[in-house]
PDB file of N, CA and C in Angstrom:
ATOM      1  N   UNK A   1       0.845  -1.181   0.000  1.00  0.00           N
ATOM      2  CA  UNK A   1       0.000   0.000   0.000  1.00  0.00           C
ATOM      3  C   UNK A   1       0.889   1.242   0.000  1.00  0.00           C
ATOM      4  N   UNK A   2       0.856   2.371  -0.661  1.00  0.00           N
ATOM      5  CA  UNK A   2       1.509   3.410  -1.032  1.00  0.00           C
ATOM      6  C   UNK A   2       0.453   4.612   0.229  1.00  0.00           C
ATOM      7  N   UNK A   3       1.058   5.515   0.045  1.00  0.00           N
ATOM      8  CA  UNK A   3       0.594   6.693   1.117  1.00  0.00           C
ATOM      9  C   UNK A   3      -0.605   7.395   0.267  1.00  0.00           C
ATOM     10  N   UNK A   4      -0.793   6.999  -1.119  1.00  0.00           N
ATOM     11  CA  UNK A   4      -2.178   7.699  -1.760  1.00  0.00           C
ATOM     12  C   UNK A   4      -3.250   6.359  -1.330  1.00  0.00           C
ATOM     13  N   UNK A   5      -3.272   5.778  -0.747  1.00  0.00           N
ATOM     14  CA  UNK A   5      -4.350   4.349  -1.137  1.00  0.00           C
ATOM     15  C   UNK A   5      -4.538   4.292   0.580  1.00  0.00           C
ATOM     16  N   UNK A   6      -6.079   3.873   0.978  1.00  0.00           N
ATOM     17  CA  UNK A   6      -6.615   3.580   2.294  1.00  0.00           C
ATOM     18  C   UNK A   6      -6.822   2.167   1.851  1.00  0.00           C
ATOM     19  N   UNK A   7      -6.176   0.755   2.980  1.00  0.00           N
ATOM     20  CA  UNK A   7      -6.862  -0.095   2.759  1.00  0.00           C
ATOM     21  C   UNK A   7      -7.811  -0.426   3.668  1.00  0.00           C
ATOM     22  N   UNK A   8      -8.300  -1.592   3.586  1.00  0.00           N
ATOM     23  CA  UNK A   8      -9.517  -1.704   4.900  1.00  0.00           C
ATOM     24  C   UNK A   8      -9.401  -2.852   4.497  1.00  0.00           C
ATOM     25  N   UNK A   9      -9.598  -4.128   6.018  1.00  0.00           N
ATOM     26  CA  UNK A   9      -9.155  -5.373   5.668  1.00  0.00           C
ATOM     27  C   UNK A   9     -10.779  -5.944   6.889  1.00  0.00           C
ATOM     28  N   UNK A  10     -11.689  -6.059   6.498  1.00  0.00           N
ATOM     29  CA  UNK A  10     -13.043  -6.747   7.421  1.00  0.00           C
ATOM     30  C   UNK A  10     -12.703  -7.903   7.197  1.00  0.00           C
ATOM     31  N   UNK A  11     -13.651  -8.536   8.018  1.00  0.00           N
ATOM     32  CA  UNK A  11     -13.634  -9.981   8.615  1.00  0.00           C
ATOM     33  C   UNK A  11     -13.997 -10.623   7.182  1.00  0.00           C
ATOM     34  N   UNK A  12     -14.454 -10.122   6.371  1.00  0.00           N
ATOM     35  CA  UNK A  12     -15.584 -10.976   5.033  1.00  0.00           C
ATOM     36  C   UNK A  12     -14.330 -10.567   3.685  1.00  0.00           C
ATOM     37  N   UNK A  13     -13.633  -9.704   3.778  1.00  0.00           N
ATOM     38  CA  UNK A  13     -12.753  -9.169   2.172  1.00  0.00           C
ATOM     39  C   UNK A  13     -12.024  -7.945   2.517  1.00  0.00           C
ATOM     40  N   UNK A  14     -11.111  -7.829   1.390  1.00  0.00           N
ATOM     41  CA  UNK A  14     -10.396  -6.758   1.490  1.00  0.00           C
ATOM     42  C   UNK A  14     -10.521  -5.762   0.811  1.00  0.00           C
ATOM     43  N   UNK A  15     -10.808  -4.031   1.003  1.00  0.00           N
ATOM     44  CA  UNK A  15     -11.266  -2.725   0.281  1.00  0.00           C
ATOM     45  C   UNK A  15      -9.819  -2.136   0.130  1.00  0.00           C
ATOM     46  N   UNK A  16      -9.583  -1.224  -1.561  1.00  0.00           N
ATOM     47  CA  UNK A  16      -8.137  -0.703  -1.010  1.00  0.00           C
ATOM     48  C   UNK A  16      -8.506   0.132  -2.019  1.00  0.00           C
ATOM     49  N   UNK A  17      -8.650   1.573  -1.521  1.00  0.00           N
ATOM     50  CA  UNK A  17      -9.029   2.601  -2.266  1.00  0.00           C
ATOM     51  C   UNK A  17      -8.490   3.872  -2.995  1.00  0.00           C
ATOM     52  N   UNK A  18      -7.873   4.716  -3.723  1.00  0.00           N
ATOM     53  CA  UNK A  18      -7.325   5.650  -4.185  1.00  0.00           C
ATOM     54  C   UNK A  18      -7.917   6.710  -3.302  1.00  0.00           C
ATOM     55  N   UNK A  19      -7.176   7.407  -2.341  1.00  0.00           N
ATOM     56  CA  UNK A  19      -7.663   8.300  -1.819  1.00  0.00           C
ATOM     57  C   UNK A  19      -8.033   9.788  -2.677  1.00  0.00           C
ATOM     58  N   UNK A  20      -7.300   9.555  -3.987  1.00  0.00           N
ATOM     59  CA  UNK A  20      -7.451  10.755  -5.350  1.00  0.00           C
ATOM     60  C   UNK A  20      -8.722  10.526  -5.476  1.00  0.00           C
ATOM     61  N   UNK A  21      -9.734   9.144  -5.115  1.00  0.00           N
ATOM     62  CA  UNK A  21     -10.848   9.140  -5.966  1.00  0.00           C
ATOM     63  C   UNK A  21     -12.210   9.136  -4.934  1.00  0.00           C
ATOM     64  N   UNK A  22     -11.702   9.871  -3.866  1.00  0.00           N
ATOM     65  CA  UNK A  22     -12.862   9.622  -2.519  1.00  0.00           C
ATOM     66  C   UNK A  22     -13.351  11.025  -2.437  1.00  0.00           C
ATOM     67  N   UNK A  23     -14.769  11.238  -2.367  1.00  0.00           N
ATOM     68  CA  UNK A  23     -15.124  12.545  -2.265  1.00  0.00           C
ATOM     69  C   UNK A  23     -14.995  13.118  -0.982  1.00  0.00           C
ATOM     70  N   UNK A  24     -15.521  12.025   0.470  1.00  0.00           N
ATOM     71  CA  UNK A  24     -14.933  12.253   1.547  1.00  0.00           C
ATOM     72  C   UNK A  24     -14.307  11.490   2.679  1.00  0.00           C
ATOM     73  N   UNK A  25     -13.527  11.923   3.265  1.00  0.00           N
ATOM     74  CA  UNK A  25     -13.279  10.915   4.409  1.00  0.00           C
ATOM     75  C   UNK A  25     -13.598  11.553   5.760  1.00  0.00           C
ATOM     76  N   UNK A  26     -13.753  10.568   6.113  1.00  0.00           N
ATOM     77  CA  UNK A  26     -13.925  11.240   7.752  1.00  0.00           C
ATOM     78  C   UNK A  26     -13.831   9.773   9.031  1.00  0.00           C
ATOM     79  N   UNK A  27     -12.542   9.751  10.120  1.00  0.00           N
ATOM     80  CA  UNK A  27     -12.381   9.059  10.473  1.00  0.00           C
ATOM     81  C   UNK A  27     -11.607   9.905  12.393  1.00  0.00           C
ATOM     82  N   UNK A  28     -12.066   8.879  13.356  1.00  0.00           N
ATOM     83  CA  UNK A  28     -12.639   9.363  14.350  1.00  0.00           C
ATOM     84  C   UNK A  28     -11.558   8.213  15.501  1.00  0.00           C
ATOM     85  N   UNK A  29     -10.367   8.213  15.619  1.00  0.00           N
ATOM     86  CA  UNK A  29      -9.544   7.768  16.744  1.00  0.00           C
ATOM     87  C   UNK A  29      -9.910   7.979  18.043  1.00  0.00           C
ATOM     88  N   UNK A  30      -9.563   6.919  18.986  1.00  0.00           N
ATOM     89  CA  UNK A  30      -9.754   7.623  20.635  1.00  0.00           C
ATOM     90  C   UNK A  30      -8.907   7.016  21.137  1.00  0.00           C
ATOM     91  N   UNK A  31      -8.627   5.253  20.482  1.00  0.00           N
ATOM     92  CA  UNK A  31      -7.111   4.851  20.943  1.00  0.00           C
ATOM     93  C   UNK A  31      -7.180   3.334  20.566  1.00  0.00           C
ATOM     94  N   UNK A  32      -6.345   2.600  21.409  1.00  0.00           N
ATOM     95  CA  UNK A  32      -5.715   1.054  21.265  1.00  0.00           C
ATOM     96  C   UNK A  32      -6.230   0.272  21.943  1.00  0.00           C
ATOM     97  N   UNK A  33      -6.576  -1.115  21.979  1.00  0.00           N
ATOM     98  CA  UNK A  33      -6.721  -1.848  22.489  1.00  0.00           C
ATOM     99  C   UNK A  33      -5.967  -1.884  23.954  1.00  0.00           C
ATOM    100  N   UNK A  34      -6.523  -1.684  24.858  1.00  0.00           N
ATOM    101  CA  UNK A  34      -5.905  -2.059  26.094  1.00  0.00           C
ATOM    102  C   UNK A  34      -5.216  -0.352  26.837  1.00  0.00           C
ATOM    103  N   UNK A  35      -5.647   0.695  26.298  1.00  0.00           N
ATOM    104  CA  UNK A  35      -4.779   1.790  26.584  1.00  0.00           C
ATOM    105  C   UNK A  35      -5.801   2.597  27.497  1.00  0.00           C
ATOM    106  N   UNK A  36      -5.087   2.915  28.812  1.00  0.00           N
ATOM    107  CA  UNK A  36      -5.374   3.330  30.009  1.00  0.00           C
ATOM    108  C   UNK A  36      -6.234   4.863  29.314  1.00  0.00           C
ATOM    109  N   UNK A  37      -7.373   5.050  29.748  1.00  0.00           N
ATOM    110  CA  UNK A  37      -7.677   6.478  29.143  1.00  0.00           C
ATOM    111  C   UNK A  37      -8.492   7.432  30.760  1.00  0.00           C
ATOM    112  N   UNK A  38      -7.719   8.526  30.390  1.00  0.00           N
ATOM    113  CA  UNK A  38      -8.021   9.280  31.741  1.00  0.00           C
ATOM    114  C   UNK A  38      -8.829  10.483  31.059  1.00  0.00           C
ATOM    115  N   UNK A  39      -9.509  10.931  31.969  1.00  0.00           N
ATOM    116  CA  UNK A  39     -10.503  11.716  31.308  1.00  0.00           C
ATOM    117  C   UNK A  39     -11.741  11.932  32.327  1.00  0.00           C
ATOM    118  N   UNK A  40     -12.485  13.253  31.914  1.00  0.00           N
ATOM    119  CA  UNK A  40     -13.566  13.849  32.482  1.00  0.00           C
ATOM    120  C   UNK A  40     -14.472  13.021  32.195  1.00  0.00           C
ATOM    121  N   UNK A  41     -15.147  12.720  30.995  1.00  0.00           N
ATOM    122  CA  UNK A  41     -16.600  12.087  30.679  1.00  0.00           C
ATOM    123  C   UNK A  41     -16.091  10.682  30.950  1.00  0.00           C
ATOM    124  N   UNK A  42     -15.158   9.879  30.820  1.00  0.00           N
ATOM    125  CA  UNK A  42     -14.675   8.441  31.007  1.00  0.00           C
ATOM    126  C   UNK A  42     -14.374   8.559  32.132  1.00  0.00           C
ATOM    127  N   UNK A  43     -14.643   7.175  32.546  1.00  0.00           N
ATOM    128  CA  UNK A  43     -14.609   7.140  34.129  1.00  0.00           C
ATOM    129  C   UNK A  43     -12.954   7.060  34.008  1.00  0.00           C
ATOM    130  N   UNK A  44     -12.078   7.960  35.004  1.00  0.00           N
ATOM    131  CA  UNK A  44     -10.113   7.749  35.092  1.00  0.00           C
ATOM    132  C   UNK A  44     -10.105   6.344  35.342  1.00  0.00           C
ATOM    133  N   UNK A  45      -9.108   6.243  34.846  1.00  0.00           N
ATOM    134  CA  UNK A  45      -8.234   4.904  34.279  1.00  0.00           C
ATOM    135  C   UNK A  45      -9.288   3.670  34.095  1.00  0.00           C
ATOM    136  N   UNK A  46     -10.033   3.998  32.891  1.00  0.00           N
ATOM    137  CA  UNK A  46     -10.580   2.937  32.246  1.00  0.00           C
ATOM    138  C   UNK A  46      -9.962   2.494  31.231  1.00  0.00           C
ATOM    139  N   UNK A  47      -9.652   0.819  31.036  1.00  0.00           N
ATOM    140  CA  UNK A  47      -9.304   0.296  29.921  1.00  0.00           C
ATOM    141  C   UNK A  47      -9.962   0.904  28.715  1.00  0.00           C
ATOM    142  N   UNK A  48      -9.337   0.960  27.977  1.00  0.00           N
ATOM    143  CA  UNK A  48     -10.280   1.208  25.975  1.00  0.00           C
ATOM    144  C   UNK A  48      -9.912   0.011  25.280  1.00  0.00           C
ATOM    145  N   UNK A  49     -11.576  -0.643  25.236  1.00  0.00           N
ATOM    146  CA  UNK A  49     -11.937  -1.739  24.077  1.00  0.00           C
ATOM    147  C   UNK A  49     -10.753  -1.575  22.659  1.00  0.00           C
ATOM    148  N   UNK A  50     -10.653  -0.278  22.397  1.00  0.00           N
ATOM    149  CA  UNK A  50      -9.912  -0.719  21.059  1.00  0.00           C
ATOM    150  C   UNK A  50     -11.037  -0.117  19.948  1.00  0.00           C
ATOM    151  N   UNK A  51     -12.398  -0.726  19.953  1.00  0.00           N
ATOM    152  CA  UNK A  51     -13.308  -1.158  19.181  1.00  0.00           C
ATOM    153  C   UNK A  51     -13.948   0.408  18.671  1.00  0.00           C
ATOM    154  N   UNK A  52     -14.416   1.371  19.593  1.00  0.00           N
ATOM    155  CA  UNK A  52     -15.111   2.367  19.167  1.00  0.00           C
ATOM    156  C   UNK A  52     -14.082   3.397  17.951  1.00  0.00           C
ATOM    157  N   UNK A  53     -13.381   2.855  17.197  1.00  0.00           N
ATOM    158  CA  UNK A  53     -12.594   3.902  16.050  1.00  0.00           C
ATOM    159  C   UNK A  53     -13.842   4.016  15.506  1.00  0.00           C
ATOM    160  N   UNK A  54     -13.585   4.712  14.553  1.00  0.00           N
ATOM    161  CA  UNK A  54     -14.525   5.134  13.278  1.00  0.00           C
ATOM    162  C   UNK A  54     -14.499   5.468  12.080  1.00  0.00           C
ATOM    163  N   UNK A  55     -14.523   5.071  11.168  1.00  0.00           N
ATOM    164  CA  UNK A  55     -13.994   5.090   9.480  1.00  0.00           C
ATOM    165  C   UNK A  55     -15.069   5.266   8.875  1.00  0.00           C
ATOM    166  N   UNK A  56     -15.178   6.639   7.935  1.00  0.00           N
ATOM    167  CA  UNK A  56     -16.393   6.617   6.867  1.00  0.00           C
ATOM    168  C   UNK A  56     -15.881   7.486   5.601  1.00  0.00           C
ATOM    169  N   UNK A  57     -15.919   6.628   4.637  1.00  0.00           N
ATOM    170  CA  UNK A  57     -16.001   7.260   3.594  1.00  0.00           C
ATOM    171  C   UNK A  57     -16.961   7.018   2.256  1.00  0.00           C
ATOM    172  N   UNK A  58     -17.078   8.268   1.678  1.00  0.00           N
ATOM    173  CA  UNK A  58     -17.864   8.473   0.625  1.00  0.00           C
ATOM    174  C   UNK A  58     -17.452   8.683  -0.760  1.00  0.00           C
ATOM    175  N   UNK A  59     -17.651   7.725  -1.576  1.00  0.00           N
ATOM    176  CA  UNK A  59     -17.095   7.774  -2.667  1.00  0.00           C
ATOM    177  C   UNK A  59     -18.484   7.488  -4.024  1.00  0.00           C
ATOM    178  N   UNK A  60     -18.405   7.944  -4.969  1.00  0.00           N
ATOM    179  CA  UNK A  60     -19.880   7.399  -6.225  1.00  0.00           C
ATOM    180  C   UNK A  60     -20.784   7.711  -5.520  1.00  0.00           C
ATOM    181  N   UNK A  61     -21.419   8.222  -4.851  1.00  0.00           N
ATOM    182  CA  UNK A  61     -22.635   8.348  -4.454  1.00  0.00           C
ATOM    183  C   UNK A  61     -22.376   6.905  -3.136  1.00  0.00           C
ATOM    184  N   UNK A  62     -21.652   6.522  -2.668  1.00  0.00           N
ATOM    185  CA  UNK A  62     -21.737   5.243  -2.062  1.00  0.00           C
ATOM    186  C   UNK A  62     -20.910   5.482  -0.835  1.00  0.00           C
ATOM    187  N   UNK A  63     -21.938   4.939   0.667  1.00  0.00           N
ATOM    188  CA  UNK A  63     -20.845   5.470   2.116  1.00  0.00           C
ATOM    189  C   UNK A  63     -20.178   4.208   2.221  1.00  0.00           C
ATOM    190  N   UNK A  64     -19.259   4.092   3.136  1.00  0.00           N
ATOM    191  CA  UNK A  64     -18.822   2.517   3.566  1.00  0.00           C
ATOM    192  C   UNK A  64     -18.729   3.218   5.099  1.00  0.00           C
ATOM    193  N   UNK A  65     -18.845   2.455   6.110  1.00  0.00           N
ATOM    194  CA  UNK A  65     -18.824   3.028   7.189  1.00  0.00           C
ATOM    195  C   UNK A  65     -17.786   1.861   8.159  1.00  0.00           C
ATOM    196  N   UNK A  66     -16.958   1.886   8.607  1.00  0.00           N
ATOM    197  CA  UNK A  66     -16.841   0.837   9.468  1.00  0.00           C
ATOM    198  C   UNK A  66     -16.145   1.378  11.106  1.00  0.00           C
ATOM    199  N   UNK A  67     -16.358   0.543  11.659  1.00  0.00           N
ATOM    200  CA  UNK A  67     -15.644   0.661  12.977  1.00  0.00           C
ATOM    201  C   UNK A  67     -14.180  -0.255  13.071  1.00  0.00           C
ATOM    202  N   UNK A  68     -12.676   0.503  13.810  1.00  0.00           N
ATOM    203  CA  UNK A  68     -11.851  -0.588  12.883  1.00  0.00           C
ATOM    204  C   UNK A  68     -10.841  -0.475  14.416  1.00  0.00           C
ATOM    205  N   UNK A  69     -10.200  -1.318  15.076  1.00  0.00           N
ATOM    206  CA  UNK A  69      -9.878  -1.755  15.856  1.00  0.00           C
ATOM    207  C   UNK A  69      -8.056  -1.647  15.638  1.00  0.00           C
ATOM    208  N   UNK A  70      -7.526  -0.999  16.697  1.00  0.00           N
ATOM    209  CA  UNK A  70      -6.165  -0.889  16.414  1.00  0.00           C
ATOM    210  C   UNK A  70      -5.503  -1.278  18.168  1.00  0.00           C
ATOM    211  N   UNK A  71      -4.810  -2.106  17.683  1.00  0.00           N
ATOM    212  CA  UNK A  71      -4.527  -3.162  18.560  1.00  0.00           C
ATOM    213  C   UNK A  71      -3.323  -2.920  19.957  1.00  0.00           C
ATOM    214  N   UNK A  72      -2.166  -1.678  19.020  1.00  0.00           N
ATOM    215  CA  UNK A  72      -1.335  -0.901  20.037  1.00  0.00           C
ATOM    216  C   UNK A  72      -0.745  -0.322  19.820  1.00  0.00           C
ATOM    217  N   UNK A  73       0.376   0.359  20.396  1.00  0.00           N
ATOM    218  CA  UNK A  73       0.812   1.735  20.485  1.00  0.00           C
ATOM    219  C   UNK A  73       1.603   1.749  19.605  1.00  0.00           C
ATOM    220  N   UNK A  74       2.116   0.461  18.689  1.00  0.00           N
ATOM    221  CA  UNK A  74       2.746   1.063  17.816  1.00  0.00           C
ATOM    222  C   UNK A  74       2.064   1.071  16.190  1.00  0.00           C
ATOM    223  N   UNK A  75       0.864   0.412  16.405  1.00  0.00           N
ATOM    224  CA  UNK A  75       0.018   0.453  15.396  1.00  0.00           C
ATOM    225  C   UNK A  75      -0.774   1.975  15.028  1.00  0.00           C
ATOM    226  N   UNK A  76      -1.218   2.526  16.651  1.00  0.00           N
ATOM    227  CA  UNK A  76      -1.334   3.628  16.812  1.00  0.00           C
ATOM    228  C   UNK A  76      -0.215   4.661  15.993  1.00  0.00           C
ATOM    229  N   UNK A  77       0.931   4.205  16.248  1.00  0.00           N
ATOM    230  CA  UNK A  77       1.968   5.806  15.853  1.00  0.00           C
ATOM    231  C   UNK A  77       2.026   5.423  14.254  1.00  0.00           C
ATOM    232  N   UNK A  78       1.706   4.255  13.327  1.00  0.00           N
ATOM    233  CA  UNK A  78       2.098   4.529  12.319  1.00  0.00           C
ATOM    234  C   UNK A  78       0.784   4.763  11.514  1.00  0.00           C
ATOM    235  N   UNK A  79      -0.544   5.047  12.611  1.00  0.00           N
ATOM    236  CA  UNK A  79      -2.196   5.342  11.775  1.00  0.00           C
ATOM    237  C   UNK A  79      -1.505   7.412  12.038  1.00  0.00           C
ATOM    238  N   UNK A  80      -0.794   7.498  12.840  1.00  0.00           N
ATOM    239  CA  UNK A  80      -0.905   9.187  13.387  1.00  0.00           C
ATOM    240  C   UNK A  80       0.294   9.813  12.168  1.00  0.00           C
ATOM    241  N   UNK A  81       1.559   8.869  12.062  1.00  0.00           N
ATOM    242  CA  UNK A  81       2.137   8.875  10.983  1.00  0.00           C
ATOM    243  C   UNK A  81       1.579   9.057   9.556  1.00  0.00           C
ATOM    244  N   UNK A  82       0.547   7.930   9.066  1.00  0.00           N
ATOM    245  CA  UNK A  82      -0.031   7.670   7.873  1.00  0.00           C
ATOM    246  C   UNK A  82      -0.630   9.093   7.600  1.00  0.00           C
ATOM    247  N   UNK A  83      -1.806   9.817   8.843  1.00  0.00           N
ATOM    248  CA  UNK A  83      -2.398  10.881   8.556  1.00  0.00           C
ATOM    249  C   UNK A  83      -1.270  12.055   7.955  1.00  0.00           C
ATOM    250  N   UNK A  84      -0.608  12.374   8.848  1.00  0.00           N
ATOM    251  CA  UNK A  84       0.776  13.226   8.891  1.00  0.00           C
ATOM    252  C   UNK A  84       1.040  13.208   7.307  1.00  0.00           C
ATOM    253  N   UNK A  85       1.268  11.953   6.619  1.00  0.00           N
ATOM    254  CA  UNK A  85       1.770  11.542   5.586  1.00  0.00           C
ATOM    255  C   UNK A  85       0.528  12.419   4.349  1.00  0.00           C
ATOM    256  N   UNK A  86      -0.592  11.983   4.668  1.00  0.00           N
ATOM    257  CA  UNK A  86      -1.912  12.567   3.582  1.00  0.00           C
ATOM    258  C   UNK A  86      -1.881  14.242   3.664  1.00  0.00           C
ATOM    259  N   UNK A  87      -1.473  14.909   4.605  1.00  0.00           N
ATOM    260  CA  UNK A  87      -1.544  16.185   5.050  1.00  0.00           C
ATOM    261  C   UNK A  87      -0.543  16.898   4.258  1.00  0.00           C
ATOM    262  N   UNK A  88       0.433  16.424   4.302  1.00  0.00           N
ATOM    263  CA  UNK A  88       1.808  16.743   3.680  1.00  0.00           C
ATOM    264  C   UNK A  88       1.109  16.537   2.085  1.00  0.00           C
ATOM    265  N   UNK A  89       0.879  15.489   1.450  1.00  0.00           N
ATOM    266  CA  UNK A  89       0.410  15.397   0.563  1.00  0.00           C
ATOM    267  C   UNK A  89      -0.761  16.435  -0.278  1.00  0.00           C
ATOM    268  N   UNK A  90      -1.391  16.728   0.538  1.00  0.00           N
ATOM    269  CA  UNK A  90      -2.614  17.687   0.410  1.00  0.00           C
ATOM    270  C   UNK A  90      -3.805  17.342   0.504  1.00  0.00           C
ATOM    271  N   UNK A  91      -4.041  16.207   1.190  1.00  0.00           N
ATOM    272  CA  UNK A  91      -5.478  15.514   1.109  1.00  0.00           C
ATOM    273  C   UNK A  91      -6.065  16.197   2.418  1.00  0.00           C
ATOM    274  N   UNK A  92      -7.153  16.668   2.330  1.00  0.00           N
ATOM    275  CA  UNK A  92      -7.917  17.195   3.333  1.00  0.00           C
ATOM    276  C   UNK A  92      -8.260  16.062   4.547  1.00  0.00           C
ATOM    277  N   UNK A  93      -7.670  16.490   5.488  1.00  0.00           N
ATOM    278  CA  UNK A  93      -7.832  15.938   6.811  1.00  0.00           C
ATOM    279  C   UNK A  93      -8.322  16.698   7.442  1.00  0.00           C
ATOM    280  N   UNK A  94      -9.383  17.831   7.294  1.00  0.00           N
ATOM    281  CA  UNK A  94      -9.882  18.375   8.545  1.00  0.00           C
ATOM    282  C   UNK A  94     -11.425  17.415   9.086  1.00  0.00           C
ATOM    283  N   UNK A  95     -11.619  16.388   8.496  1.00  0.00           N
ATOM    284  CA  UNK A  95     -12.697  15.636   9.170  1.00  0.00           C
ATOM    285  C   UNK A  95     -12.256  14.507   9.806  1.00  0.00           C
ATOM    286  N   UNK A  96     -10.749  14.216  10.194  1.00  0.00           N
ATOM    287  CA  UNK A  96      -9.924  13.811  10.663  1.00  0.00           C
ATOM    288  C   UNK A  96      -9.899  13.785  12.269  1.00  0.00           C
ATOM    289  N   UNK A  97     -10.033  12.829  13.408  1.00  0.00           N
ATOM    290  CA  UNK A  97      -9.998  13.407  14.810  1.00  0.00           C
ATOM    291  C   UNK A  97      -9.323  12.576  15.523  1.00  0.00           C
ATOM    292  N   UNK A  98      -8.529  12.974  16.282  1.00  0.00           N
ATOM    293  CA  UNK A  98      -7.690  12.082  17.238  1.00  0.00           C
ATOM    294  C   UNK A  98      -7.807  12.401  18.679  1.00  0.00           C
ATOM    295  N   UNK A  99      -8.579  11.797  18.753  1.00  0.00           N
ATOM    296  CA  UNK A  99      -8.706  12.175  20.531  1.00  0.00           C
ATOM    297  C   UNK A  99      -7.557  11.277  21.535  1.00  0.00           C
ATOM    298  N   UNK A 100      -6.503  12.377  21.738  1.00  0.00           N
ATOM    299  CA  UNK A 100      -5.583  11.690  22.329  1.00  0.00           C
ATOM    300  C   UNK A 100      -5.298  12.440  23.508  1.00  0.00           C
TER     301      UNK A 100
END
């Protein structure tokens, strides 16, 4: 996979998309499997499932939506990397969120 292409790998097949050819993205981090999260609305030092990410994009008239699970901290630094990477590039990341 090159730094223009999103893949997405579900339980059923694999999606791998030209990000040149997506009208939008919009994708919603909070963290890793197993990562201590401290915080006002979360109860302090609750584990994080991993599970609540959020991936949606819109491409042809067509959404794909998924929820996508990132497993740890170093999987984490190379999704914060990858963004870094599209930005530099010029792909609009302001629907982009990392709650870290």
């Amino acid at each position: 996979m090159d730094s223009h292409q999103i893949k997405i790998r579900t339980l059923e097949n694999e999606i791998q998309m030209d990000l040149l050819n997506i009208d939008k993205l919009e994708l919603i981090y909070s963290g890793f499997q197993g990562k201590k999260l401290i915080g006002d609305i979360i109860p302090k030092y609750n584990i994080f499932s991993g599970l609540d990410n959020y991936l949606k994009i819109e491409k042809d008239d067509q959404i794909y939506e998924y929820k996508f699970l990132v497993e740890n901290e170093p999987q984490e630094n190379k999704l914060i990397e990858l963004i870094m990477i599209w930005e530099n590039l010029g792909y609009d990341i302001s629907n982009i969120k990392i709650n870290k």
